[in-house]
Structure formats: structure tokens, C-alpha cells
Protein backbone atom coordinates (compact mmCIF):
# COMPACT_ATOMS: atom_id res chain seq x y z
CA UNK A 1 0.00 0.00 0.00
CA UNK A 2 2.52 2.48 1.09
CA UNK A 3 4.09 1.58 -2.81
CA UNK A 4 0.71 2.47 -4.64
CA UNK A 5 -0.09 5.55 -2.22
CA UNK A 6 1.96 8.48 -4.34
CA UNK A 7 1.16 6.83 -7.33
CA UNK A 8 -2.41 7.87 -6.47
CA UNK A 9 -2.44 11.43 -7.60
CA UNK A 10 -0.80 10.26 -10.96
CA UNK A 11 -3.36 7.45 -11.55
CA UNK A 12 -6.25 10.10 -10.66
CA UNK A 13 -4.81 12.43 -13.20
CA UNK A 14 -4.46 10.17 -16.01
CA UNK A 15 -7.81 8.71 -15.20
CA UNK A 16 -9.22 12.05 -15.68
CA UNK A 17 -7.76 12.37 -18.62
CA UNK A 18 -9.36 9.77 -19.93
CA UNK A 19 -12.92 10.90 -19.01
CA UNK A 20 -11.79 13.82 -20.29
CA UNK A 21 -11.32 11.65 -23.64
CA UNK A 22 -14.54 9.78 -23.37
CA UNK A 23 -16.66 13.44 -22.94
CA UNK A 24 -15.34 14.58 -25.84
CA UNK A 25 -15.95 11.47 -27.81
CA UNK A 26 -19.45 10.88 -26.84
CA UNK A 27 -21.21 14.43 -25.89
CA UNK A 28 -18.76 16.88 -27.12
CA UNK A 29 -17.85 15.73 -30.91
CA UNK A 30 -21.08 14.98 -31.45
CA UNK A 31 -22.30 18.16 -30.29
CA UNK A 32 -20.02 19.84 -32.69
CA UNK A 33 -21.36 17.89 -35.65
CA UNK A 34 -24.89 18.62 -34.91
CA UNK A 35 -23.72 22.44 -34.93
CA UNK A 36 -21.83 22.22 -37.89
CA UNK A 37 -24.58 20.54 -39.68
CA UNK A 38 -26.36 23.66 -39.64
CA UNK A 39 -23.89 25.98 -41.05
CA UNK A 40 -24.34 26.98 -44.26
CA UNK A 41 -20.98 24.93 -45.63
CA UNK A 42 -21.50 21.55 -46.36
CA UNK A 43 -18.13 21.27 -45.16
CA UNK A 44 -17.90 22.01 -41.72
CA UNK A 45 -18.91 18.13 -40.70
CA UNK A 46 -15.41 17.31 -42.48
CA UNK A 47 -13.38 19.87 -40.94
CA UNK A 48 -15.26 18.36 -37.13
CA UNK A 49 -14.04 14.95 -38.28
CA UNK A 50 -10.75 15.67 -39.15
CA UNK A 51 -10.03 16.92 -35.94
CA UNK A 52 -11.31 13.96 -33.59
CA UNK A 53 -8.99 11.63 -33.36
CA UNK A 54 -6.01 13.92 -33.45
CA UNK A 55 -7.86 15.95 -30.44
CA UNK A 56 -8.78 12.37 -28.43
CA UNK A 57 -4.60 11.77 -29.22
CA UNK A 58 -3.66 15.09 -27.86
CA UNK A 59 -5.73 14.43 -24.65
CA UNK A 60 -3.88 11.22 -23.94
CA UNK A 61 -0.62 12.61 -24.46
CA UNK A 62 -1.57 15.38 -21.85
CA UNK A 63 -2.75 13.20 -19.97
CA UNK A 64 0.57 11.15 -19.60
CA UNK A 65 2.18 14.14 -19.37
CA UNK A 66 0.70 15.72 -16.11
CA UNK A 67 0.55 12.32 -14.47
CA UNK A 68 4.20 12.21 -14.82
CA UNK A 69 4.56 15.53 -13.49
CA UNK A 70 2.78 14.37 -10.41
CA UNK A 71 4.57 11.23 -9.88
CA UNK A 72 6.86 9.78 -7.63
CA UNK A 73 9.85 9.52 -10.20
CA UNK A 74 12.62 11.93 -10.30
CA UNK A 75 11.96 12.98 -13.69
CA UNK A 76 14.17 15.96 -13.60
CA UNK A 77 16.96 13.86 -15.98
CA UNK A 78 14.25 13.49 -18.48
CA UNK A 79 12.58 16.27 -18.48
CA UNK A 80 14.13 17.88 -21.80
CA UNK A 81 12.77 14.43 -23.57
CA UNK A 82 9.25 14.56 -22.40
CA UNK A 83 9.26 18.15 -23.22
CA UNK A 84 10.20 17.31 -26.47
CA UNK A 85 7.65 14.60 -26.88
CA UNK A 86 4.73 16.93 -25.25
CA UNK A 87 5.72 19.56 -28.67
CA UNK A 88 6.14 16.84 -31.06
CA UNK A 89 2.85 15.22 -30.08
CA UNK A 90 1.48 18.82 -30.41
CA UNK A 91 3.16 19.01 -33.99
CA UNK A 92 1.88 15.16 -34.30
CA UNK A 93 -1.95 16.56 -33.35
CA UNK A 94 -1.84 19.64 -35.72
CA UNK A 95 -0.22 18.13 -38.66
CA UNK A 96 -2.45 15.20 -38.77
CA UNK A 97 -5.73 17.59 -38.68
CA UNK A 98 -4.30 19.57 -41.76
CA UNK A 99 -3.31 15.73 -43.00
CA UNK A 100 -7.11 14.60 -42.48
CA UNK A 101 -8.53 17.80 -43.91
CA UNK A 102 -6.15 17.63 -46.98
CA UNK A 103 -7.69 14.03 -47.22
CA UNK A 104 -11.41 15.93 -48.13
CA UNK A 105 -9.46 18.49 -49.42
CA UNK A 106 -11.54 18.05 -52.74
CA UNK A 107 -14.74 18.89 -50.90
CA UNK A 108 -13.51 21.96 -49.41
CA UNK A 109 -11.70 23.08 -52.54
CA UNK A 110 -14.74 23.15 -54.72
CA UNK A 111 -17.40 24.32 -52.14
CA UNK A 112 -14.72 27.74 -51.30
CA UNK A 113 -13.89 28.21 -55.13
CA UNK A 114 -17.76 27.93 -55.72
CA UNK A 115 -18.14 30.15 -53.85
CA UNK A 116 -15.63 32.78 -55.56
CA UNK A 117 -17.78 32.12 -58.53
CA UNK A 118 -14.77 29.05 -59.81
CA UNK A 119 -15.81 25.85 -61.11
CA UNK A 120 -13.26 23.05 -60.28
CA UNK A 121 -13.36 19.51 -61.50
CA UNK A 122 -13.28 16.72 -58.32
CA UNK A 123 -10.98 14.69 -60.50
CA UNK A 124 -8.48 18.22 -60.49
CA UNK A 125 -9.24 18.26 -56.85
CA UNK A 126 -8.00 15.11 -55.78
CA UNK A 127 -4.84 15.48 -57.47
CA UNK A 128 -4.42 18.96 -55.26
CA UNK A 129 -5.62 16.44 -52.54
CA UNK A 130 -2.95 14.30 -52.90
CA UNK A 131 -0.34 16.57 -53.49
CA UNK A 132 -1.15 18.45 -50.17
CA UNK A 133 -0.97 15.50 -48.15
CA UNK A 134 2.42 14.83 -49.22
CA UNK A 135 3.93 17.92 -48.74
CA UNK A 136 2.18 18.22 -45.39
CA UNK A 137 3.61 14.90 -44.06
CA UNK A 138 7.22 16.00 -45.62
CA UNK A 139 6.74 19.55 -43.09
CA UNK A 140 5.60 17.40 -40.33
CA UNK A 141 8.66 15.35 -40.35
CA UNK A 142 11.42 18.05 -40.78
CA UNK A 143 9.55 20.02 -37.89
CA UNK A 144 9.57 17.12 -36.13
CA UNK A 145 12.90 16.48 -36.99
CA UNK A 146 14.23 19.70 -36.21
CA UNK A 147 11.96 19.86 -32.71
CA UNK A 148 14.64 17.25 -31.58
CA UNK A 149 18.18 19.18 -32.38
CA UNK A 150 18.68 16.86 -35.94
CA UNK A 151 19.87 19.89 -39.14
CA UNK A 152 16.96 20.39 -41.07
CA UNK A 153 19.65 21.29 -43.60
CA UNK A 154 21.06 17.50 -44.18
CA UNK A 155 17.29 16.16 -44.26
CA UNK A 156 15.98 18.49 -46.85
CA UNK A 157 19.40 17.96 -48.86
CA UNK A 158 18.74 14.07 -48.96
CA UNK A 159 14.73 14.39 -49.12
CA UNK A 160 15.99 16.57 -52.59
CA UNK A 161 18.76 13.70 -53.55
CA UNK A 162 16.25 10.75 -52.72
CA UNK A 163 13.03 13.04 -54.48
CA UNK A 164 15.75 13.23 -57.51
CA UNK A 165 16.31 9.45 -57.42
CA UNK A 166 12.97 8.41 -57.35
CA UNK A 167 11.96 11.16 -59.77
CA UNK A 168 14.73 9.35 -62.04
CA UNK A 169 13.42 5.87 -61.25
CA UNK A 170 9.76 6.57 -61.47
CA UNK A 171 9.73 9.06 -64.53
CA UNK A 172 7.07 6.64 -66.31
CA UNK A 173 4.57 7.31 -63.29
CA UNK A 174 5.69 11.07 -63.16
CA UNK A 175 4.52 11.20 -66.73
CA UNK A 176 1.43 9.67 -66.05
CA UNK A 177 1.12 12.27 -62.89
CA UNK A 178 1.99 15.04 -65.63
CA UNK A 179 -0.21 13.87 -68.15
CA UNK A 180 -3.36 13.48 -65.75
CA UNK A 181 -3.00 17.71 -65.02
CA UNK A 182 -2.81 17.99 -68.37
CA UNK A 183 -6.33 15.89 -69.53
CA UNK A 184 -7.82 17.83 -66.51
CA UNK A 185 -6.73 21.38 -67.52
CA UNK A 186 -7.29 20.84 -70.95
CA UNK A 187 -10.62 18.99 -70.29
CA UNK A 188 -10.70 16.67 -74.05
CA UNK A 189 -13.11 14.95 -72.19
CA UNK A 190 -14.65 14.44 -68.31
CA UNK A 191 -16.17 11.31 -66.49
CA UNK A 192 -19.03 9.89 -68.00
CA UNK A 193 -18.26 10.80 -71.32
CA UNK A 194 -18.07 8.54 -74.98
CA UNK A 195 -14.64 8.62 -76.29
CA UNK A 196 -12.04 6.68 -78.45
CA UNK A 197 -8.08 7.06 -78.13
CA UNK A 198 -5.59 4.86 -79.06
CA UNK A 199 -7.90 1.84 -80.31
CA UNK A 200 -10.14 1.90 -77.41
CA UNK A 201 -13.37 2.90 -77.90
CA UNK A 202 -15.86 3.47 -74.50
CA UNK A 203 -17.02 5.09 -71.49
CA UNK A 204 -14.75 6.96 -68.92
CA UNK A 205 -15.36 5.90 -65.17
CA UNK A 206 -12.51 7.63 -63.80
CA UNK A 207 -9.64 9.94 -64.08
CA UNK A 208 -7.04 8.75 -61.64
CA UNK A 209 -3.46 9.96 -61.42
CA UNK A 210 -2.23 7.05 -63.26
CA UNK A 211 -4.43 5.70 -65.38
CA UNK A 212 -8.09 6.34 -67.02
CA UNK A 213 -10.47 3.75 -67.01
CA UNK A 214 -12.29 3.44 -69.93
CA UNK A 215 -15.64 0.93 -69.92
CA UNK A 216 -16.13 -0.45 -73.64
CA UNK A 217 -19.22 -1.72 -74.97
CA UNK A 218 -18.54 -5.15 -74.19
CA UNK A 219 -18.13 -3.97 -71.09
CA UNK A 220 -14.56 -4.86 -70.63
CA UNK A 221 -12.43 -2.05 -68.52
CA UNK A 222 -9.92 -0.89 -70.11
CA UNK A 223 -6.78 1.09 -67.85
CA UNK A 224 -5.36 3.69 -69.83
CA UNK A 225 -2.07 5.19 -69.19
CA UNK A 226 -2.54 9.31 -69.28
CA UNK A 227 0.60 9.70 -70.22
CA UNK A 228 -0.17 8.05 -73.93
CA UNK A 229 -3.56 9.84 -73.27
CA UNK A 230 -2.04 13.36 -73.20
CA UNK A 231 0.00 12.70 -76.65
CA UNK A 232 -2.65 10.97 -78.86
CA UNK A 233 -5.60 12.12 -80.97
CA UNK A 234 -8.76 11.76 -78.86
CA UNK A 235 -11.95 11.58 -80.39
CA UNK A 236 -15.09 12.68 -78.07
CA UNK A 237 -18.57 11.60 -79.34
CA UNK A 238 -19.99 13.59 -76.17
CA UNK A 239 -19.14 16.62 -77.24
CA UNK A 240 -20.92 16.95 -80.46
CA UNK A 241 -23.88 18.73 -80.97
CA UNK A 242 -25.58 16.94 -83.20
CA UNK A 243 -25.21 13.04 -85.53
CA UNK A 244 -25.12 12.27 -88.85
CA UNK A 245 -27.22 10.04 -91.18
CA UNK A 246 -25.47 9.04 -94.67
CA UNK A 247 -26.65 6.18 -96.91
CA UNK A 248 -27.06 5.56 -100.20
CA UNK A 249 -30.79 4.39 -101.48
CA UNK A 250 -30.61 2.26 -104.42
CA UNK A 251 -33.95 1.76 -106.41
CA UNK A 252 -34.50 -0.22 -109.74
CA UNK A 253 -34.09 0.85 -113.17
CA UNK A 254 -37.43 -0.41 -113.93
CA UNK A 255 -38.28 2.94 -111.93
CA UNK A 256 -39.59 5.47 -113.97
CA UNK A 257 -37.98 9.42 -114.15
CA UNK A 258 -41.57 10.15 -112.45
CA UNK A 259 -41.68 7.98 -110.23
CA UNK A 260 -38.04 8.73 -109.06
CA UNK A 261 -38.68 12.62 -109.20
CA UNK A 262 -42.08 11.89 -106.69
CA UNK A 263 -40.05 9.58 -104.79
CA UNK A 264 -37.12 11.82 -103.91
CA UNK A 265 -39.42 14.85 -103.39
CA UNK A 266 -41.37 13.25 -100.79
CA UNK A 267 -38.29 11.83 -99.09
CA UNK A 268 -36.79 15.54 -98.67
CA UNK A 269 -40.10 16.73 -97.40
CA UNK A 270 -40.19 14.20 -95.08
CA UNK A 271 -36.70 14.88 -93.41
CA UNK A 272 -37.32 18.46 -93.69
CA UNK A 273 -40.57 18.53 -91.90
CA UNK A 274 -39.62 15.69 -89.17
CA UNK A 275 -38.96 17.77 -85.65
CA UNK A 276 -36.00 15.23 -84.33
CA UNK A 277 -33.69 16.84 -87.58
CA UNK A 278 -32.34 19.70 -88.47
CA UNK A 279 -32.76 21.31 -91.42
CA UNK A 280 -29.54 22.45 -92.34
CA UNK A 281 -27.24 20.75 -94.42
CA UNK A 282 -30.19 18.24 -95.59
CA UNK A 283 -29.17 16.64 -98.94
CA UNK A 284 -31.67 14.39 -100.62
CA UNK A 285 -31.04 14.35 -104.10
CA UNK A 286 -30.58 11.81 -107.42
CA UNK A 287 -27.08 10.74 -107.42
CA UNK A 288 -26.01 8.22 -109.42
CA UNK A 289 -26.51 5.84 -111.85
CA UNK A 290 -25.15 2.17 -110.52
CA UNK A 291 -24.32 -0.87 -111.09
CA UNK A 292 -27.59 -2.46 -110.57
CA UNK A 293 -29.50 0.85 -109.15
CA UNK A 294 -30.52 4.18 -109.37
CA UNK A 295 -29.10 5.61 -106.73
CA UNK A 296 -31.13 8.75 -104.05
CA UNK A 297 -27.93 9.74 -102.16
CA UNK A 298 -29.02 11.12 -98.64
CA UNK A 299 -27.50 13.44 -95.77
CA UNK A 300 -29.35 14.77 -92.15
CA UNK A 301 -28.25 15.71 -88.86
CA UNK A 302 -30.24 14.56 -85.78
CA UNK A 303 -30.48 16.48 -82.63
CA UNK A 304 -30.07 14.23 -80.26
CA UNK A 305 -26.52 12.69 -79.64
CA UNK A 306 -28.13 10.12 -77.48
CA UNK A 307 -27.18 6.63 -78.90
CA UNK A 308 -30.60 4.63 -78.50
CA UNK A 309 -32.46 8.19 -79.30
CA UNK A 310 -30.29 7.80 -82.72
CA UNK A 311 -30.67 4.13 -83.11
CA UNK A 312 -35.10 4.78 -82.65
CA UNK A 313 -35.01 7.49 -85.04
CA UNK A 314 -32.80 5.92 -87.55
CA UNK A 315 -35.79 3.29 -87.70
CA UNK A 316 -38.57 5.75 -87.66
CA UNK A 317 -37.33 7.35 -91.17
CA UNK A 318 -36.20 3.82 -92.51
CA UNK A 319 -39.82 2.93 -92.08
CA UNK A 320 -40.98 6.19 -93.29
CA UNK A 321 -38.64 5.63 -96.55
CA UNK A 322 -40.27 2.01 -97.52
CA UNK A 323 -43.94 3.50 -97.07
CA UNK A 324 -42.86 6.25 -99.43
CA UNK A 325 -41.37 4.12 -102.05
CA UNK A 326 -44.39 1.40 -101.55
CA UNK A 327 -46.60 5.02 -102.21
CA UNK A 328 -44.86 5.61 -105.76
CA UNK A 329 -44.03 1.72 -106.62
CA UNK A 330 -40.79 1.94 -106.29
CA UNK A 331 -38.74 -0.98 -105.43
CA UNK A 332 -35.77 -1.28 -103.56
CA UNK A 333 -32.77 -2.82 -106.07
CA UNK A 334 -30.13 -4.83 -105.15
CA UNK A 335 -26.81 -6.35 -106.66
CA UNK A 336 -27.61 -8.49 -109.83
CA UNK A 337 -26.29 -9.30 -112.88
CA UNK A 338 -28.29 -9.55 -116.46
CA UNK A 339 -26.70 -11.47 -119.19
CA UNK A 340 -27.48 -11.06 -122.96
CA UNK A 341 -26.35 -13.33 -125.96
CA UNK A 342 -25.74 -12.30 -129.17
CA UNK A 343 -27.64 -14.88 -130.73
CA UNK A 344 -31.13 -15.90 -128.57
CA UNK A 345 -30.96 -19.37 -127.67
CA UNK A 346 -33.69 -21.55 -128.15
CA UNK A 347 -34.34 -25.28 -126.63
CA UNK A 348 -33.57 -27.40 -129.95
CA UNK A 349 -30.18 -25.72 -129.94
CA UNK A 350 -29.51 -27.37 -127.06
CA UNK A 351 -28.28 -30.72 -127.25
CA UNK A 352 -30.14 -33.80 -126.15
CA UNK A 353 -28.48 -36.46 -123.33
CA UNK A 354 -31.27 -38.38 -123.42
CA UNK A 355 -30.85 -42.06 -124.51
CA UNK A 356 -32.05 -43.31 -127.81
């Protein structure tokens, strides 16, 4: 007993310390939560969150500290060290808050330059993300470095040599790092829209600092390096305004020049008047004289860039088309051949193989 008795005040310390903890955990975070809920930022919950476990750290430290203080030992020897662990867990608490905040850095990026009026893509963010959390953890060891009497000097000089060696090393995933700003800034294309690149032909899902992932119609994903993505041609079906209908209609030559005239006529009206096209650039006109046809070359744009939109109304005028050519009995031609002799054959020319 007379062992345990000064370690008393020390164990009543710490102790209270720790309710201290558990307060804050159960009444106090959540309090703050609930108030930050009904700020106007949709942000504020992050910034709360962030800050918990670093805080409940920082209590526990404190906690050892000033039970130490009021213990027993002669701590007088080692009082420089816990005085440098008391500031490094400090540094430790603060630099992991700006660590967790730079890890939802892309929320509060966009919701503050919203609110200057600038737009910022989340894929841009998270980049700015990511870069922030490095260079926050490189600060928060050379403080902490420095906090315990080692030259900052020497550690930034072989951060730089070992940044320059792995720069040197890794200067396929730099370009893919490079190449990702780039496809943001420049914006060919965003998530969710229909492009092709380099052979592959799909969907993008994601715009990573690596790779893009492209999903492809058979629904195979596809990881595409940005790097190659920065220096290619990139075609994006997304971005057009409108689509383009092109075909050739081939009719008979049984079809009369009236009949052809009517037929062609009442196509162009068609198009013309139908509400999904637009009217410029229409071409509907007599083309060609084929092989086997007589050929109506036609041209529209549609105004909806939607695939299965296109696909519908691609059937609604090829339906349209047969009723007008069923209208003016015209008939649809297709490859043949006619052969003519010089002198008509008749059946006795034609030997018998019958047996006599």
C-alpha cells in the first residue's frame, strides 16, 4: 500500500484524462457535428471529423504528461525528452488535422472556389488532394525532426537527392502524374463521357493519377495510361452537338424518271418537316446511276446525340422511306447481274443427253 499511495495522484490524473477523452468522444464531438450541420458549408462536418482523433490523441498525451509531473519519479533527468515529446505530439496533433482535412481536401476546394464564382473539377481536386498530403507529411517530419536538435539542412538535402532518385526511377509514373493535369486542364473529355483514343473505344469511369479507365461496350475495362492519353488524338462523341445520317438508297431501273422525281421529293419533305432533324445541311437528291441501281444519295443531322435516341429514329425514317417508295411503286434494287447473248438461244439448240 505504502508503494501504490503516491502513485495515487498520478493514476487520478491520467484517469481524468481519460474521461476527459470519453466526454469529448461521446457528448462533445457529437455536439459539434450537430452544430456544424447547420452551417451553411456543407463542409464544416469534415473539418469536425478531421479533428477527432487527433484531439482524443492530444488528450492522452496530456494526460501522460501531467501524471508524470505528479509522480513519484525523479523525472528531472528526463525532463528535456518529455518536453520534447509533449511539442512533437502537439506538432503530431496539428499536422495530422491539416493531413485529415487535406484528405477531403476536394470537398472543401470546390465548395470555397464555388463560392468565388470558380468551377473546379473533383478529379483536379484530388490530385491537389494528394499533393497536399504529401507535402504536409514531408513539413511534419522536418519540424519534427528539427523539434529534436537533428539539421533540417542534411534532411531536406537528402529528401531533394532521394526526391531526384525516385523522380529518375519513377519518370514513367511522373509522366502519367503530368499527363493526368494535363487531360484535366485541358478537359478533351470528363467522367461519363463517350470517347475513343488509341484503339479503345468506350465510357470513362474515372480519371485517376495514373491511369483512365475506360468501360467499352462489351463492357470490358480498359486502364489507360494518361501519359499516352495526353499525346494521342482523342476523339469525343460527347461533345458533339448533333449526328449524322449518310446512306445511299438504291432503287430499280425499272423505276420510272416520275416515279423517281415523286419519290425523292417526298423523301426531302419528309426529313425536312420531321422535328428530331435539323434542317440544315439536308441533302436528298438523285445521285447516281449504278451498277444495278438508281441511286437517291441522302444526308441529315439529328439532334439528339443520345445513342438509342439515334438508333429509334434511324428506324422511324427507314420505315418512313419504304412506305414512301411502296406510295410511288418503287422498289428497292439490289446487286444483280443480267446477261445477254448475241444470238437468242432456243431449246432445240440445245443438245439432247437423253438415250435413244
Amino acid at each position: 500500500m505504502n508503494f501504490i499511495e503516491p502513485w495515487l495522484p498520478s493514476l487520478a490524473i491520467f484517469l481524468g484524462f481519460l474521461l476527459i477523452r470519453i466526454i469529448f468522444r461521446s457528448v462533445i464531438f457529437k455536439f459539434l457535428k450537430i452544430f456544424a450541420d447547420k452551417l451553411p458549408f456543407n463542409t464544416n462536418e469534415d473539418i469536425v471529423d478531421a479533428a477527432n482523433h487527433p484531439l482524443q490523441f492530444l488528450i492522452l498525451i496530456l494526460g501522460l504528461y501531467f501524471a508524470l509531473l505528479a509522480s513519484p519519479l525523479s523525472y528531472i533527468a528526463y525532463y528535456s525528452v518529455i518536453q520534447e515529446l509533449v511539442r512533437s505530439s502537439i506538432l503530431i496533433t496539428v499536422f495530422w488535422t491539416m493531413f485529415n482535412l487535406a484528405t477531403t481536401t476536394h470537398n472543401l476546394l470546390v465548395t470555397m472556389l464555388s463560392f468565388l464564382g470558380i468551377q473546379l473539377e473533383e478529379s483536379l481536386a484530388n490530385i491537389v488532394s494528394a499533393f497536399l498530403r504529401f507535402f504536409i507529411a514531408a513539413i511534419a517530419l522536418a519540424m519534427i525532426v528539427s523539434e529534436w536538435g537533428y539539421d533540417i539542412n542534411g534532411f531536406i538535402a537528402g529528401l531533394s537527392l532521394g526526391g531526384l532518385a525516385i523522380s529518375l526511377a519513377a519518370k514513367d509514373a511522373l509522366a502519367n502524374v503530368f499527363g493526368s493535369i494535363l487531360i484535366i486542364m485541358d478537359k478533351p473529355f470528363m467522367v461519363g463521357d463517350w470517347i475513343s483514343a488509341n484503339g479503345v473505344e468506350g465510357t470513362v469511369e474515372k480519371i485517376s493519377l495514373r491511369s483512365t479507365s475506360v468501360r467499352t461496350f462489351p463492357q470490358a475495362l480498359v486502364y489507360v495510361p494518361n501519359s499516352l492519353l495526353s499525346n494521342t488524338p482523342i476523339t469525343n462523341y460527347t461533345k458533339r452537338a448533333k449526328r449524322r445520317i449518310e446512306f445511299n438508297l438504291g432503287v430499280t431501273y425499272a423505276t420510272t424518271p416520275q416515279q423517281l422525281q415523286k419519290c425523292v421529293n417526298s423523301i426531302r419533305n419528309f426529313l425536312t418537316d420531321h422535328e428530331g432533324l435539323y434542317n440544315e445541311d439536308m441533302t436528298v437528291t438523285f445521285d447516281s446511276f449504278g451498277a444495278s441501281s438508281l441511286n437517291i444519295f441522302v444526308i441529315c443531322y439529328t439532334k439528339t446525340t443520345n445513342y438509342l435516341e439515334f438508333l429509334r429514329l434511324k428506324e422511324e425514317i427507314n420505315f418512313a422511306l419504304l412506305n414512301i417508295m411502296s406510295e410511288y411503286g418503287v422498289t428497292a434494287a439490289f446487286p444483280s447481274t443480267s446477261v445477254y447473248f448475241e444470238t437468242p438461244l432456243t431449246t432445240n439448240s440445245v443438245p439432247s443427253t437423253k438415250n435413244t
